[in-house]
N, C-alpha and C. Protein backbone atom coordinates (compact mmCIF):
# COMPACT_ATOMS: atom_id res chain seq x y z
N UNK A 1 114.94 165.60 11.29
CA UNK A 1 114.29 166.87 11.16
C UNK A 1 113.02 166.68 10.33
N UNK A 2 111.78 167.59 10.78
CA UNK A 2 110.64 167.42 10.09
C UNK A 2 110.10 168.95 10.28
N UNK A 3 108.97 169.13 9.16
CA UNK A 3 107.87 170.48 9.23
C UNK A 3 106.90 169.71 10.08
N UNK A 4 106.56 170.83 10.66
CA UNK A 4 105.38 170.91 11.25
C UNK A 4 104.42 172.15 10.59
N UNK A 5 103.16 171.71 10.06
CA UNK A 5 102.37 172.92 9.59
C UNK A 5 100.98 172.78 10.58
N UNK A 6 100.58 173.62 11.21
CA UNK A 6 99.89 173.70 12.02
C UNK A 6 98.94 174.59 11.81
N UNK A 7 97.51 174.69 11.93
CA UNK A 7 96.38 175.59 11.56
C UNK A 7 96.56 176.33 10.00
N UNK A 8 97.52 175.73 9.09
CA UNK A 8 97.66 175.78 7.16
C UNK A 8 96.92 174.69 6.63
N UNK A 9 96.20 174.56 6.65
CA UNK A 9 96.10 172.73 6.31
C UNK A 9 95.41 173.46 4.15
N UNK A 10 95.45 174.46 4.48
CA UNK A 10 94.97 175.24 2.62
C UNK A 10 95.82 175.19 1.74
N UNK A 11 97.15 175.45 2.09
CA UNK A 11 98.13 175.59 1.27
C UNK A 11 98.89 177.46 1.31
N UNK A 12 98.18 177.87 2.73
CA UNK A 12 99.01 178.93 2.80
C UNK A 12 99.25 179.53 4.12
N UNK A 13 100.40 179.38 4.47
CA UNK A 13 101.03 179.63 6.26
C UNK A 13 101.24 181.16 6.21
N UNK A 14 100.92 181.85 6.99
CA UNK A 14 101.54 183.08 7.88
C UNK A 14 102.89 183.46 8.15
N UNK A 15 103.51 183.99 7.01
CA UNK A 15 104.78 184.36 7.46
C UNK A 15 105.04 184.88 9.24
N UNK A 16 104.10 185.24 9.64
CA UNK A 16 104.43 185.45 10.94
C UNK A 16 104.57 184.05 11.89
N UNK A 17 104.29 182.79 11.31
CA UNK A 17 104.01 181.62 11.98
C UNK A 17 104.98 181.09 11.31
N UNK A 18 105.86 181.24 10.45
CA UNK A 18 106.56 180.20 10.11
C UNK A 18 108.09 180.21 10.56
N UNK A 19 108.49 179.01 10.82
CA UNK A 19 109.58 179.13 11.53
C UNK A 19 109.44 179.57 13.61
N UNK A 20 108.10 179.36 13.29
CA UNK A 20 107.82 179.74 14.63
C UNK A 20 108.17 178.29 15.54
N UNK A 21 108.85 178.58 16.87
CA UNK A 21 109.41 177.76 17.83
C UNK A 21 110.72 176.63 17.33
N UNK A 22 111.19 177.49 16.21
CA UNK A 22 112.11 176.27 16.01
C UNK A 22 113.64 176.89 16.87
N UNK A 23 114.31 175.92 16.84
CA UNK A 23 115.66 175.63 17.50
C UNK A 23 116.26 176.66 16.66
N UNK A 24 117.41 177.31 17.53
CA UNK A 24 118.45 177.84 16.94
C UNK A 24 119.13 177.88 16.10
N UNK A 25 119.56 176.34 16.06
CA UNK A 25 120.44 175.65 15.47
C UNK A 25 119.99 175.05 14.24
N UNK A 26 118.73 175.13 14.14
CA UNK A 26 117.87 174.82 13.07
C UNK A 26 117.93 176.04 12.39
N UNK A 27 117.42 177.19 12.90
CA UNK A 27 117.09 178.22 12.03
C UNK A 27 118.49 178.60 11.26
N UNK A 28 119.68 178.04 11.70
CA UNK A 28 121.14 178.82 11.42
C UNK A 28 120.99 178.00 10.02
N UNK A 29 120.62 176.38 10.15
CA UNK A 29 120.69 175.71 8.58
C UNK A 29 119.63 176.17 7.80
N UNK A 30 118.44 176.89 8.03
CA UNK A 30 117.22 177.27 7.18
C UNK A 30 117.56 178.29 6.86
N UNK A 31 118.25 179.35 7.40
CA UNK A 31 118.09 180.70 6.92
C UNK A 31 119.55 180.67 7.02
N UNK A 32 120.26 180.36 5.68
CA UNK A 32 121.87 180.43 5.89
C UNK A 32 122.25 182.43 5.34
N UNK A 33 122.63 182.88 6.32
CA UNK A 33 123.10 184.43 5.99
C UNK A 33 121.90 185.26 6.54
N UNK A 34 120.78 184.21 7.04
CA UNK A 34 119.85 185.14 7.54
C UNK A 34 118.57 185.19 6.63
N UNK A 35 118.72 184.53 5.54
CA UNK A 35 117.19 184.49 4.69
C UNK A 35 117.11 183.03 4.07
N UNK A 36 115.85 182.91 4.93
CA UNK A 36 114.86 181.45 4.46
C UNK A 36 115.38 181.22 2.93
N UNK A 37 116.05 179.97 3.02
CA UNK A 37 116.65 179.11 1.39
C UNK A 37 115.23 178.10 1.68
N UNK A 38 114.11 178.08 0.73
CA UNK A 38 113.20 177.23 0.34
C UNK A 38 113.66 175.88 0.23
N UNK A 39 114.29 175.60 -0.21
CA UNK A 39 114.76 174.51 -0.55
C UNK A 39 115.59 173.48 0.49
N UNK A 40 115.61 174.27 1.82
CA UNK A 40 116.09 173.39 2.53
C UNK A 40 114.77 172.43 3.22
N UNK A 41 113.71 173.24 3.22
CA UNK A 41 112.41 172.59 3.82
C UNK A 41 111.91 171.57 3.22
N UNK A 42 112.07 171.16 1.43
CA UNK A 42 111.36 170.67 0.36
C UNK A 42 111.84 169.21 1.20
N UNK A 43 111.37 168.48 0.87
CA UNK A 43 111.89 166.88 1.05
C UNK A 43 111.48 166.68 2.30
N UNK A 44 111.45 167.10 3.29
CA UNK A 44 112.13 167.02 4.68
C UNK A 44 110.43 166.03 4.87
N UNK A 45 110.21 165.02 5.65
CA UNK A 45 108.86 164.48 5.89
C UNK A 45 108.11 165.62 6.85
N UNK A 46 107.33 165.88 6.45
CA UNK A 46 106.23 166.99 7.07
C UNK A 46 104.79 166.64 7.54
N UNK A 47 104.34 166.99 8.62
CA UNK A 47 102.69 166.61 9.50
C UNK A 47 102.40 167.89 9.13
N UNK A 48 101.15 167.59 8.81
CA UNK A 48 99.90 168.90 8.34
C UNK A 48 98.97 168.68 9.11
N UNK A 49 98.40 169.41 9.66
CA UNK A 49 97.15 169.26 10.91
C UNK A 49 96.71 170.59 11.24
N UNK A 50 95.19 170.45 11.28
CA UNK A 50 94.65 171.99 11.67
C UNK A 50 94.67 172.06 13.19
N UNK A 51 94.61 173.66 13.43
CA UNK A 51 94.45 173.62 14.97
C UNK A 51 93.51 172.57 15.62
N UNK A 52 93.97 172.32 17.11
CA UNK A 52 93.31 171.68 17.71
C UNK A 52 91.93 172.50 17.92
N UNK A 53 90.83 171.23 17.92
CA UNK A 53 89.72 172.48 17.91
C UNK A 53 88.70 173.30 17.00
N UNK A 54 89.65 173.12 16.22
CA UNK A 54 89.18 174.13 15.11
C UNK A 54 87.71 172.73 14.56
N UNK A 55 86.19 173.40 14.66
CA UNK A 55 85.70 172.42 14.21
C UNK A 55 85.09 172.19 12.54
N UNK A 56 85.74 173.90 12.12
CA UNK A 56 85.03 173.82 10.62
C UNK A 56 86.05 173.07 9.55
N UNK A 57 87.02 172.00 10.25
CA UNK A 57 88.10 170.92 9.52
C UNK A 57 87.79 169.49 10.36
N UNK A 58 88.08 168.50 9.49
CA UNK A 58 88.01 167.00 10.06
C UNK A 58 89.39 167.28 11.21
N UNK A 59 89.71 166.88 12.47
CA UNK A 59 90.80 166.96 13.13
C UNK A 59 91.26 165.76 13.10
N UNK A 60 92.34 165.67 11.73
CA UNK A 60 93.12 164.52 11.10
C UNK A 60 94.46 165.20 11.18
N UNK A 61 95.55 164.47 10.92
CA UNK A 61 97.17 164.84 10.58
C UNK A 61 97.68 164.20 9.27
N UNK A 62 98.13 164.58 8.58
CA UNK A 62 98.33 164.15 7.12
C UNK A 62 99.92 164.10 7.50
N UNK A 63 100.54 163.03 6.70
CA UNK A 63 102.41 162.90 6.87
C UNK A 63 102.07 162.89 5.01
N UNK A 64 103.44 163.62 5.36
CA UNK A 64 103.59 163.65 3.65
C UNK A 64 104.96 164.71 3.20
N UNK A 65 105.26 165.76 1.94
CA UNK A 65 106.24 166.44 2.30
C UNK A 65 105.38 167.33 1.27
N UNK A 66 106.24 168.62 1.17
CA UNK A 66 105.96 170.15 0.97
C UNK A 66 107.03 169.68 -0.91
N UNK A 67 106.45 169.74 -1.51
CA UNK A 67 106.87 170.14 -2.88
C UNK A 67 107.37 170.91 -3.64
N UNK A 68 106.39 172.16 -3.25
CA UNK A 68 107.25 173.53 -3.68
C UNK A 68 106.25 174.40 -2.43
N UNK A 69 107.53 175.75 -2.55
CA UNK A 69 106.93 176.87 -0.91
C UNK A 69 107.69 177.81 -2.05
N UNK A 70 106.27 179.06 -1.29
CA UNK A 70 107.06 180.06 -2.71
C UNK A 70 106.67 181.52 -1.78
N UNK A 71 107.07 182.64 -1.63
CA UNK A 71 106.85 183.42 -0.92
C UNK A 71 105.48 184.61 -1.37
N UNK A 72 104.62 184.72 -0.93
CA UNK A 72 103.23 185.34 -1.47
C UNK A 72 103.18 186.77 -0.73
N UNK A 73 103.32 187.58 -1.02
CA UNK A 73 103.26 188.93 -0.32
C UNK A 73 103.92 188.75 1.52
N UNK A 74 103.50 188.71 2.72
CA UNK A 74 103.85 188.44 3.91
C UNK A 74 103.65 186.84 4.44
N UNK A 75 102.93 186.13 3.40
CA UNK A 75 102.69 184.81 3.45
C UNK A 75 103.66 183.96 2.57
N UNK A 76 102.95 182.83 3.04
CA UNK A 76 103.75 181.72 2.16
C UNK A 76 102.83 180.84 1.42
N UNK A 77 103.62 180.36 0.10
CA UNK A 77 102.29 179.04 -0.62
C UNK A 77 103.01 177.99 -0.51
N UNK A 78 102.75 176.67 -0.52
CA UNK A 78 103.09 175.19 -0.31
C UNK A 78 101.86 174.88 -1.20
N UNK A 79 102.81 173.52 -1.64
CA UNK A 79 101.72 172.46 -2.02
C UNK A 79 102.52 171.18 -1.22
N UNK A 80 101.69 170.90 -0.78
CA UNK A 80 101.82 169.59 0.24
C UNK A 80 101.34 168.42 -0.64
N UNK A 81 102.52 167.29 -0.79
CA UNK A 81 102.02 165.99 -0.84
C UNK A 81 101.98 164.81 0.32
N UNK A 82 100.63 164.28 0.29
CA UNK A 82 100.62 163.06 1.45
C UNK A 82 101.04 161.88 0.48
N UNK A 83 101.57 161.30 2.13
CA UNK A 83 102.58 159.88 1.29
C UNK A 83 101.30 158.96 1.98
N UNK A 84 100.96 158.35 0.63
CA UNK A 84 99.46 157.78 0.45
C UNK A 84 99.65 156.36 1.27
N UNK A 85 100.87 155.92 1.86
CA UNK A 85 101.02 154.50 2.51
C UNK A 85 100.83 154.85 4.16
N UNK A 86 100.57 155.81 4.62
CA UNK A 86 100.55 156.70 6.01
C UNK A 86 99.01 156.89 5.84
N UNK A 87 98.24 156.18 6.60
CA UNK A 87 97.01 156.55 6.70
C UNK A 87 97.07 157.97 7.65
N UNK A 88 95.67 158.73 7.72
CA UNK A 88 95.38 159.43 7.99
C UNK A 88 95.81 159.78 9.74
N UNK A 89 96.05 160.58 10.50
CA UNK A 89 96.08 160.28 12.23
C UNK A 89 94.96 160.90 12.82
């Protein structure tokens, strides 16, 4: 299992985007009773990459993991660390 953060590459995702397209069976271990436990995401190895396209970002993919995720009004905050032995994609 891994994050995928896609068009966040700032340090703040869209509660409406998160958790977006995941498996069932996934969401049953992320949201045990029905609400997102933070802490199941922390660790997990995570790709950070802006939309495809998007040209006001370098279109790179960073591997690395999410540190702390904290809930911000309808959004979310992360701080993402890259694991510095994973060059850039």
């Amino acid at each position: 299992m891994y994050n995928l953060i896609v068009g966040s590459i700032n340090g703040t995702a869209g509660g409406d985007r998160m958790l977006e397209h995941t498996d069932e069976g996934v969401l049953g271990y992320l949201r045990p009773g029905g609400v997102l436990d933070p802490s199941r995401l922390l660790g997990l190895p995570t790709l950070v990459m802006p939309e495809t396209g998007d040209t006001s970002v370098p279109q790179v993919a960073r591997v690395g993991s999410i540190v702390s995720l904290i809930r911000a009004g309808r959004d979310f905050r992360y701080e993402f660390t890259p694991n510095p032995r994973i060059p850039e994609i």
